[in-house]
Protein backbone atom coordinates (compact mmCIF):
# COMPACT_ATOMS: atom_id res chain seq x y z
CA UNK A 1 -120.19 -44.74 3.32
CA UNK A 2 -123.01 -43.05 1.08
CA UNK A 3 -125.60 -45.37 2.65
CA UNK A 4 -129.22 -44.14 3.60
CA UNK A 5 -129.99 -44.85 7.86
CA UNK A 6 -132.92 -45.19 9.72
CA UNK A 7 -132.69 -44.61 13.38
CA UNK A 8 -136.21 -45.19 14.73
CA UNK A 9 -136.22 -44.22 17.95
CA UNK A 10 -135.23 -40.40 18.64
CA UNK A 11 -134.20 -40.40 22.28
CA UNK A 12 -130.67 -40.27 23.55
CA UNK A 13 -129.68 -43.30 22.18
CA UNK A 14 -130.80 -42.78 18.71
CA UNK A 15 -129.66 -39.45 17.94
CA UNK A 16 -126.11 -40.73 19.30
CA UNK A 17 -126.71 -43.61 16.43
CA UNK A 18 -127.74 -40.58 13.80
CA UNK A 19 -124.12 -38.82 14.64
CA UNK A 20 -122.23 -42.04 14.41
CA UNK A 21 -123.87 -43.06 11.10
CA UNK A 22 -122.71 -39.24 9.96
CA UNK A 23 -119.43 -39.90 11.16
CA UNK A 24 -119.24 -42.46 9.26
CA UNK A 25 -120.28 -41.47 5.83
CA UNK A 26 -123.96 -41.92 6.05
CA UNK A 27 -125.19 -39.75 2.93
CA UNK A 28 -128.64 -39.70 4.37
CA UNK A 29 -130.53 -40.26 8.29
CA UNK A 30 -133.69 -40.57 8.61
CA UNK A 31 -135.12 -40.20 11.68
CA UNK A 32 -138.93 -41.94 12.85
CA UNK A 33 -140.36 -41.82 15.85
CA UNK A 34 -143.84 -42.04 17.75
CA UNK A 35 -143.44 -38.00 19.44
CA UNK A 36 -143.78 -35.05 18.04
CA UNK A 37 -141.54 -33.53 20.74
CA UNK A 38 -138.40 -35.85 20.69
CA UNK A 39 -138.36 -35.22 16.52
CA UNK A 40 -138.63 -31.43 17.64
CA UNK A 41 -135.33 -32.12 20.27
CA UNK A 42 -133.71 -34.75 17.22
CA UNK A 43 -133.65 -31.45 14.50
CA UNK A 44 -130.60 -30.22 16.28
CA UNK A 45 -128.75 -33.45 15.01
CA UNK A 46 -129.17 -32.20 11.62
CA UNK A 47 -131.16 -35.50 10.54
CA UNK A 48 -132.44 -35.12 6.55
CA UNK A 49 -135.71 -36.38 7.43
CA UNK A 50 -137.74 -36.59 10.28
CA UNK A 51 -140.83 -38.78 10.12
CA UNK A 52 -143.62 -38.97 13.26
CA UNK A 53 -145.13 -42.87 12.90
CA UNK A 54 -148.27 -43.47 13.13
CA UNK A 55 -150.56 -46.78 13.71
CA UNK A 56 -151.37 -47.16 10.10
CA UNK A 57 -147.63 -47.54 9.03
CA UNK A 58 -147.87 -44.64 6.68
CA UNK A 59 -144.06 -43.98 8.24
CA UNK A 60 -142.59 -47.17 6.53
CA UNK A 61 -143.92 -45.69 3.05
CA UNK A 62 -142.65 -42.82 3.85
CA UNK A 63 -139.23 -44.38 4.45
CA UNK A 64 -139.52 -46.31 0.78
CA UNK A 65 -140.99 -43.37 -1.07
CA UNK A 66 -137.83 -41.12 0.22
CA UNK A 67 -135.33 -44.21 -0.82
CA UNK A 68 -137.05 -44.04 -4.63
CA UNK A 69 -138.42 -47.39 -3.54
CA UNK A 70 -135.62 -49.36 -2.29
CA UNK A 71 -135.69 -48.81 1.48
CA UNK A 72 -132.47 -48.34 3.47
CA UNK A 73 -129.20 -49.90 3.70
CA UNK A 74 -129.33 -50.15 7.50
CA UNK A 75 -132.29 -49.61 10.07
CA UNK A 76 -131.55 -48.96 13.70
CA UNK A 77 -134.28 -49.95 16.05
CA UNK A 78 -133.20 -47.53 19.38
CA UNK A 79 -136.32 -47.94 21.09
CA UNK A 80 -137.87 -50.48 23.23
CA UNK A 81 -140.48 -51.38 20.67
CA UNK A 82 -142.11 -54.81 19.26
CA UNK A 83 -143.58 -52.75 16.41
CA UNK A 84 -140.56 -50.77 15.26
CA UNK A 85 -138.77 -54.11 15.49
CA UNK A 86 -141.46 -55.57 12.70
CA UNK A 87 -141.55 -52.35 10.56
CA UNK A 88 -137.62 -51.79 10.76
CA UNK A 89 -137.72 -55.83 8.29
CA UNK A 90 -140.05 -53.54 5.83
CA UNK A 91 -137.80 -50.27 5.72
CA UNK A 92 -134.88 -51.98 4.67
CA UNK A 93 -133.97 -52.66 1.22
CA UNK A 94 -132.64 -55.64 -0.25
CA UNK A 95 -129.32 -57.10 1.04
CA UNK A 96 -130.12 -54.05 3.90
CA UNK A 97 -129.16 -54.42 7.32
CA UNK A 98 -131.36 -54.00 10.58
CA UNK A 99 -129.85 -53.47 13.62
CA UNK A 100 -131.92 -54.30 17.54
CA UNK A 101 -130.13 -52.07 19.40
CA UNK A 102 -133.28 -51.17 22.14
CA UNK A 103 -134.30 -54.18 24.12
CA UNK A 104 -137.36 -55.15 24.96
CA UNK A 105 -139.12 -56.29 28.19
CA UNK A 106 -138.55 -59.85 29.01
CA UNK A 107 -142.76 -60.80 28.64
CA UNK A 108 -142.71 -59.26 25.38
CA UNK A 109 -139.68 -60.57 23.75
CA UNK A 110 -141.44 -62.68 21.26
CA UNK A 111 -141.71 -60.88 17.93
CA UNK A 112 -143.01 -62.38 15.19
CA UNK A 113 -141.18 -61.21 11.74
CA UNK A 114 -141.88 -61.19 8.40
CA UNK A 115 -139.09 -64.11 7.54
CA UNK A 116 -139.98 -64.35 3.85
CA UNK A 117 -139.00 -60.55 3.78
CA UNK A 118 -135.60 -61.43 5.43
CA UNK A 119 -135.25 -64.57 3.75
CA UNK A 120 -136.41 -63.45 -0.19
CA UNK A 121 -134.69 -59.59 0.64
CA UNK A 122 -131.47 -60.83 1.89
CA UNK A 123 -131.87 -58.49 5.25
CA UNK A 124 -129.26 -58.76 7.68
CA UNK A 125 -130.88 -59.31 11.13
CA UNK A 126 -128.21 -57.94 13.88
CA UNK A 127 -128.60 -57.53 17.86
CA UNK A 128 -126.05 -55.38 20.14
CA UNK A 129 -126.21 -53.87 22.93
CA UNK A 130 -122.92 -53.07 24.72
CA UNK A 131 -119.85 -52.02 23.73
CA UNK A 132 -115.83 -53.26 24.72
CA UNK A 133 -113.32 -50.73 25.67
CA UNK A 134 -112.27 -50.24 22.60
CA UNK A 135 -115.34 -48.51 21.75
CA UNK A 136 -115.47 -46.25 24.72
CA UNK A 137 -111.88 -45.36 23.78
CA UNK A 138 -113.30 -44.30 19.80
CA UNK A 139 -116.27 -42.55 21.53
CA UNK A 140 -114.12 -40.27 23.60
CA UNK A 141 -112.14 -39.70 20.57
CA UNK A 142 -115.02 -39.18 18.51
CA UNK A 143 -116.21 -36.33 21.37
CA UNK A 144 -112.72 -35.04 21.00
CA UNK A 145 -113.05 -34.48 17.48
CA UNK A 146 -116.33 -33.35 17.76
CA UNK A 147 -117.98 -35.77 15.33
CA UNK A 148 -120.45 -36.59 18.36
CA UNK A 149 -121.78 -33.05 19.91
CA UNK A 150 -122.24 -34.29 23.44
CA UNK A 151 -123.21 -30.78 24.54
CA UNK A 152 -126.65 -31.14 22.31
CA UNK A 153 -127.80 -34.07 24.62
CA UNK A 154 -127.86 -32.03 27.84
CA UNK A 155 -131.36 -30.52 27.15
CA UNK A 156 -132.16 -29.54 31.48
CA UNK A 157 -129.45 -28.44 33.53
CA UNK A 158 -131.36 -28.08 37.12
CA UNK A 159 -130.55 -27.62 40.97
CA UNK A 160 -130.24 -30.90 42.67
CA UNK A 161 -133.48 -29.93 44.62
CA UNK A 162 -135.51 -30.05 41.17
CA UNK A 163 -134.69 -33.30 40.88
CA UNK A 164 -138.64 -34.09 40.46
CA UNK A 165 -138.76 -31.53 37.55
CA UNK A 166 -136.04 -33.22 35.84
CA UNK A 167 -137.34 -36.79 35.96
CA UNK A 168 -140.74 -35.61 34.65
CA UNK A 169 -139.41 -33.49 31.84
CA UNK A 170 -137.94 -37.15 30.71
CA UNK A 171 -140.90 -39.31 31.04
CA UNK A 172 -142.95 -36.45 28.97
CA UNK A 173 -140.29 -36.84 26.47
CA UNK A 174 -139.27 -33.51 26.82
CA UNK A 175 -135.73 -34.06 27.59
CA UNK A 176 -132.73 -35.71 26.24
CA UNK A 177 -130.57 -35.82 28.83
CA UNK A 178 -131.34 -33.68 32.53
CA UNK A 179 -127.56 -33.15 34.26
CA UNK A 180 -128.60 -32.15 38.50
CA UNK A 181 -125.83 -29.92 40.45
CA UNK A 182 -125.58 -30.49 43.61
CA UNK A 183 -125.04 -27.42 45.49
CA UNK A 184 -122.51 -24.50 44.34
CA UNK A 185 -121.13 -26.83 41.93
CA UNK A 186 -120.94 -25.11 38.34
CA UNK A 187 -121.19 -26.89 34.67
CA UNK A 188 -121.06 -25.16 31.87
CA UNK A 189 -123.19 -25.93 29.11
C-alpha cells in the first residue's frame, strides 16, 4: 500500500506484475525496459513512468531522481537479465525489497551483486517463480473483478495458418501475447 514499484522487464510477465502491484495499492509503477516498442505496448497498463535503459545506467538515476532520492520500496526483475538483476540492488531504497522473478539461463546464473548495498541498505533479496493453487484461484478472481485486464495482453489475434507471423511479431517484441484460431473457430477480443 502507497509503495513506489519497479517492474523492469515490460513483456507479459511484467505488465501482469504492474497490475498486481496496482491492485494492491501501489501509489506509483515504474516501468524500465531495454525496447522502445514493449514500453510503447506497456502504456496501456497505465504505468506512471516508463523509462527505456540504456548501457550507461542513466535508467537507475532515473529511477532515484523520480523517488526524490530514495529508490523504491520493491523492484521486480521480469526479465531474463544478469544486468537488470545488478541494477534492480541500486533502484531500491533502503529496507526496499527486490524481487527475481525472470530466470536466467543455467551458464549465466552467476551474478555478482553489490552485497555492501544489500548488506549497509537493508534490501530484501527475494526469488519466485511459480505459484500454488491458491494463487491461480486469486488470479481468476482478480480477472473477475477486473483488477487484471487480461484482454490488454492479447496484442495478435491471427489464423492458425499465420502461425509464422505470430511467432515473429514476438521475437521482434512486437507482441504481448499472439492467440491462433484454428479454423472457423471465433474469439472475441
Amino acid at each position: 500500500m502507497g509503495e513506489t514499484v519497479v517492474v523492469i522487464g515490460a513483456g507479459p510477465v511484467g505488465c501482469l506484475h504492474l497490475e498486481v502491484a496496482r491492485a494492491r495499492g501501489a501509489s506509483r509503477v515504474i516501468m524500465v525496459d531495454v525496447q522502445e516498442s514493449r514500453l510503447r505496448r506497456a502504456e496501456r497498463f497505465h504505468p506512471d513512468l516508463l523509462i527505456k535503459s540504456d548501457e550507461n545506467g542513466s535508467h537507475v538515476d532515473r529511477v532515484v531522481d523520480f523517488t526524490g532520492g530514495w529508490g523504491a520500496q520493491v523492484v521486480i526483475v521480469a526479465c531474463p537479465s544478469a544486468k537488470a538483476q545488478q541494477e534492480a540492488i541500486h533502484m531500491a531504497c533502503k529496507g526496499g525489497r527486490v524481487l527475481l522473478f525472470g530466470g536466467l539461463p543455467p551458464d549465466v546464473s552467476e551474478v555478482p551483486l553489490s552485497t555492501n548495498l544489500i548488506h549497509y541498505r537493508g534490501i530484501h533479496v527475494m526469488g519466485a517463480f511459480s505459484f500454488s493453487p491458491r494463487h491461480h484461484v486469486l488470479s481468476i478472481r482478480m480477472i473477475a473483478e477486473k483488477k487484471i485486464h487480461a484482454r490488454e495482453y492479447i496484442t495478435h489475434l491471427l489464423p492458425l495458418e499465420r502461425f509464422q507471423e505470430g511467432i515473429d511479431a514476438l521475437l521482434r517484441g512486437d507482441a504481448l501475447k499472439v492467440v491462433l484460431k484454428p479454423g472457423d473457430f471465433t474469439i472475441q477480443v
